[in-house]
Protein backbone atom coordinates (compact mmCIF):
# COMPACT_ATOMS: atom_id res chain seq x y z
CA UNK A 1 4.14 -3.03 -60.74
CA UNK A 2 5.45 -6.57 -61.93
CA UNK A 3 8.05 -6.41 -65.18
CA UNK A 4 8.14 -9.38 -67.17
CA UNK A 5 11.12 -10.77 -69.26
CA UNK A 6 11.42 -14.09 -71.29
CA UNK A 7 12.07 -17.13 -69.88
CA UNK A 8 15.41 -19.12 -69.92
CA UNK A 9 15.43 -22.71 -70.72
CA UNK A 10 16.12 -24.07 -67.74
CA UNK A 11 13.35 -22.12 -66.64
CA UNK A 12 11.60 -23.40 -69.79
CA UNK A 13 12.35 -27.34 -68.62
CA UNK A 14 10.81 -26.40 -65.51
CA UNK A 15 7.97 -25.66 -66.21
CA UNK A 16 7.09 -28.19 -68.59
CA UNK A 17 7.69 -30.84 -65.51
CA UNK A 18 4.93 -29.09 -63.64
CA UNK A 19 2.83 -29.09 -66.75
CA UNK A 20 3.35 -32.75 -66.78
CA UNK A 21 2.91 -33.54 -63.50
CA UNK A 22 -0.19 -31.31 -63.59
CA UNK A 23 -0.95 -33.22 -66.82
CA UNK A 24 -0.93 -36.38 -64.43
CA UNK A 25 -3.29 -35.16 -62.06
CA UNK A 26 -5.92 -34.54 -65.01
CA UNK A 27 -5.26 -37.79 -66.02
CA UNK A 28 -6.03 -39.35 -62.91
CA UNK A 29 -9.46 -37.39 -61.63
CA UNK A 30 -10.72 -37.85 -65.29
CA UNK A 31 -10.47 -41.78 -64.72
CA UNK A 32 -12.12 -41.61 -61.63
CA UNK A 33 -14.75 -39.76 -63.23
CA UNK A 34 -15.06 -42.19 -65.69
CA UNK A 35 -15.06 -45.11 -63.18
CA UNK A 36 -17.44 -43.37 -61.45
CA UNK A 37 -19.72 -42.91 -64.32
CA UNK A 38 -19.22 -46.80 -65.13
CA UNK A 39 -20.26 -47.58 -62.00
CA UNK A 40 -23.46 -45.23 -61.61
CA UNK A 41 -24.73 -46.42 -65.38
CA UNK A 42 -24.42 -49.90 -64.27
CA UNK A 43 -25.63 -50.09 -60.39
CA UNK A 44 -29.19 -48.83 -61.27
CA UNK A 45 -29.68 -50.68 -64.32
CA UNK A 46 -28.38 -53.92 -62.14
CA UNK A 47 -30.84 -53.05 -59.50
CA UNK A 48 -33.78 -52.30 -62.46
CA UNK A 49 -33.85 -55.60 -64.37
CA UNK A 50 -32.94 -58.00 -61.69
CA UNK A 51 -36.59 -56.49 -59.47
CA UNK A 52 -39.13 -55.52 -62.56
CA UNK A 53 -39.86 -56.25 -65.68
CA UNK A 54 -38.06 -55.49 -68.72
CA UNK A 55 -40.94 -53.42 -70.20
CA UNK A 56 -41.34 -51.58 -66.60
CA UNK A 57 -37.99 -50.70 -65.94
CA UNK A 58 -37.61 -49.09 -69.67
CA UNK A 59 -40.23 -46.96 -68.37
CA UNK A 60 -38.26 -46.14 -65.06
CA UNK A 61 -36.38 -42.42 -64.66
CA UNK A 62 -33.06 -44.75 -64.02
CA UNK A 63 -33.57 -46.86 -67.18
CA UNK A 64 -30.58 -46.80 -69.45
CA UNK A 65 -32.71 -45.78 -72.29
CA UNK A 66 -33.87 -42.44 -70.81
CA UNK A 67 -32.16 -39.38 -72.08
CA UNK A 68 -32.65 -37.98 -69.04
CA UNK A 69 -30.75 -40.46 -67.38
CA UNK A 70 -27.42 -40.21 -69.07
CA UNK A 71 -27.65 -36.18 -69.23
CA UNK A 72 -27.73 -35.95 -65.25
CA UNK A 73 -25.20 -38.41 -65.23
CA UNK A 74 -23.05 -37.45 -67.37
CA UNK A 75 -23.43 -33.92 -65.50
CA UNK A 76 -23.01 -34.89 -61.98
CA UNK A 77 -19.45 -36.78 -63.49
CA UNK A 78 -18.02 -33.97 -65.31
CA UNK A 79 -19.47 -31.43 -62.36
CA UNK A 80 -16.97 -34.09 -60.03
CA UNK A 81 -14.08 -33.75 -62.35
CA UNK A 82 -14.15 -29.70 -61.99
CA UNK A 83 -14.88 -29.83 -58.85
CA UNK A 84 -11.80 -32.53 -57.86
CA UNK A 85 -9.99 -30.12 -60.20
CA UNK A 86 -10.61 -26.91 -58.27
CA UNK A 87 -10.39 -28.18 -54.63
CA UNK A 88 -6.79 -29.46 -56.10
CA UNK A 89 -6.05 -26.43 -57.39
CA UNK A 90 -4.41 -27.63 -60.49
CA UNK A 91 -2.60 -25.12 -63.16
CA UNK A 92 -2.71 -27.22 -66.05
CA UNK A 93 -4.30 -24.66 -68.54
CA UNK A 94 -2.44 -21.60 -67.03
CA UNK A 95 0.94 -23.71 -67.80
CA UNK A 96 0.40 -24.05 -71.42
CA UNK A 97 -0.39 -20.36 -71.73
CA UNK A 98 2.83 -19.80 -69.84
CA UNK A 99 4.89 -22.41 -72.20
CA UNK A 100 3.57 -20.06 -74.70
CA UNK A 101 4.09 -16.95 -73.37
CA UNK A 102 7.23 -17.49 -72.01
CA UNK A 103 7.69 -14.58 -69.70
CA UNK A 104 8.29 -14.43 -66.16
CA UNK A 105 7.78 -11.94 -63.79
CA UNK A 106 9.72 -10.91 -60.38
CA UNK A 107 8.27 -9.77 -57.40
CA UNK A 108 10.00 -8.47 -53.53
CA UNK A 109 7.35 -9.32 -51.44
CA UNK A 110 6.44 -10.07 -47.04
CA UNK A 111 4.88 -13.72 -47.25
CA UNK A 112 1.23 -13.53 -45.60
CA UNK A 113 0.91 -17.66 -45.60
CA UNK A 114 3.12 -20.71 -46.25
CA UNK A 115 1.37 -24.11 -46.41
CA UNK A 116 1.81 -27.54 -47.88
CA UNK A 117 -1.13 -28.71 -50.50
CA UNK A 118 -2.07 -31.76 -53.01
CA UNK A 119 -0.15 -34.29 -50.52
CA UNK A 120 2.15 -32.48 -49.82
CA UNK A 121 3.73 -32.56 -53.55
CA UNK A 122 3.13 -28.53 -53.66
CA UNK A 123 3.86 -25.25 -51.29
CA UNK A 124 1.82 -22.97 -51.53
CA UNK A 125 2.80 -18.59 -50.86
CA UNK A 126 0.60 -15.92 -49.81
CA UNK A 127 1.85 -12.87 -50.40
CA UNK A 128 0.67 -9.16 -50.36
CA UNK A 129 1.56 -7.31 -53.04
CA UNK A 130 1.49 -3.10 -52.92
CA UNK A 131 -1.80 -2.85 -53.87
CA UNK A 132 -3.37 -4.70 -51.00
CA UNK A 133 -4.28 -7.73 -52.77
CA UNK A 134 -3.53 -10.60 -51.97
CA UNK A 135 -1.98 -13.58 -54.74
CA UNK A 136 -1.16 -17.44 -54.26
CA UNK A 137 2.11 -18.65 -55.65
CA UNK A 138 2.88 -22.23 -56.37
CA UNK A 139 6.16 -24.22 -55.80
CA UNK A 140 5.19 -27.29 -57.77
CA UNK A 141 8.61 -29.63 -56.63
CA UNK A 142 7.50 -30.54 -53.65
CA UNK A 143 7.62 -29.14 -49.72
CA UNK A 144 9.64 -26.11 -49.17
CA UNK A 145 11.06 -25.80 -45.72
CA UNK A 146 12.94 -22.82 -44.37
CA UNK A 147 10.22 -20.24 -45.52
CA UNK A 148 7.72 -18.79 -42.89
CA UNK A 149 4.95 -15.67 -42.83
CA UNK A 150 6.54 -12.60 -42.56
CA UNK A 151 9.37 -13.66 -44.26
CA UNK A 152 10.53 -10.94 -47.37
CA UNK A 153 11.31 -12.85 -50.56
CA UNK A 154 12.17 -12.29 -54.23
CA UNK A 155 9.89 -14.31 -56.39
CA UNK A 156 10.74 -15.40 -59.86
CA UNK A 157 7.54 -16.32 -61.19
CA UNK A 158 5.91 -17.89 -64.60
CA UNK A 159 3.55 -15.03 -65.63
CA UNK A 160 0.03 -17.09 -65.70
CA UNK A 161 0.47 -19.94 -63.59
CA UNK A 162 2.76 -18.44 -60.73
CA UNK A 163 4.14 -21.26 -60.82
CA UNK A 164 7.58 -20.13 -58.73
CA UNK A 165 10.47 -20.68 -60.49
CA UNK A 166 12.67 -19.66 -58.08
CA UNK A 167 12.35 -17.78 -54.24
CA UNK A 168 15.08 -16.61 -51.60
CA UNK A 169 14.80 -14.50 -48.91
CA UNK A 170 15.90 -10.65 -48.45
C-alpha cells in the first residue's frame, strides 16, 4: 500500500520543469505532424495537375477537393502524432493532473530494470511492487548513473505521472 502526502514546492518547481520539457516534446511531434501533413496535401496534388487535366484530376481519389482525401489524411497525421507520442512515452497529461493534485507517494522497492530513454534525456525504473505487478517510474532530469536491477530504493514519487522526485538506495 502506497500513502500519499502533499507536495512541497520544491517538489512543486520540479515538476513543472518536466511538464515543460514534456510540453516541448508535444510541441515538437505536433510540428512534424503538421509538416508532414503539408507535405502529403501538396506532393499528390503537385503530381495531379502537372500529368492530367484539371477537370480529371478533380475527379481523382488524391484531388484536394475530395473529402475523402483530407479525412484519411488528416487521420494518418494525427494517428503519427499519438503514435510518436506513445513510443516516446511522454507524461504530459499525467503532469497536469499531478500539478493539480499535488500529492506524492513513497515507495521501498528491489528495481527489476534500469534503462536510459527519449535520448537519453530520461531513466527509466522497473520496479516490483508487493502485489506482483510490475510499474515504470520516470526520472525526467536526465541519465541516472549509480542505480542497477536488484538494487532496493526509496522512491518519492508524483502520484499520476511517477515522475520520481527523488530515489536513494537502502
Amino acid at each position: 500500500m502506497m500513502d500519499y502526502s502533499f507536495l512541497t514546492t520544491e517538489e512543486n518547481f520540479l515538476l513543472q520543469e518536466a511538464l515543460r520539457k514534456n510540453k516541448a516534446q508535444l510541441i515538437k511531434f505536433i510540428m512534424i505532424g503538421v509538416g508532414l501533413l503539408v507535405l502529403a496535401a501538396v506532393i499528390p496534388q503537385v503530381f495531379l495537375y502537372s500529368r492530367h487535366s484539371s477537370g480529371d484530376a478533380d475527379q481523382s481519389q488524391f484531388s484536394y477537393t475530395n473529402v475523402w482525401f483530407w479525412l484519411w489524411l488528416l487521420s494518418f497525421v494525427v494517428a503519427l502524432v499519438f503514435a510518436l507520442i506513445k513510443v516516446t512515452d511522454i507524461r504530459y497529461w499525467a503532469l497536469k493532473r499531478d500539478l493539480v493534485a499535488l500529492q506524492k507517494g513513497v515507495i521501498h522497492v528491489p528495481l527489476e530494470a534500469v534503462y536510459l530513454e527519449n535520448s537519453d534525456t530520461q531513466t527509466n525504473f522497473m520496479v516490483l511492487l508487493e502485489n506482483k505487478r510490475k510499474r515504470l517510474f520516470y526520472w525526467m532530469r536526465g541519465p541516472l548513473d549509480g542505480f542497477k536491477a536488484g538494487d532496493q530504493v526509496e522512491i518519492i514519487f508524483a502520484r499520476y505521472s511517477r515522475v520520481i522526485i527523488s530515489i536513494t538506495k537502502k
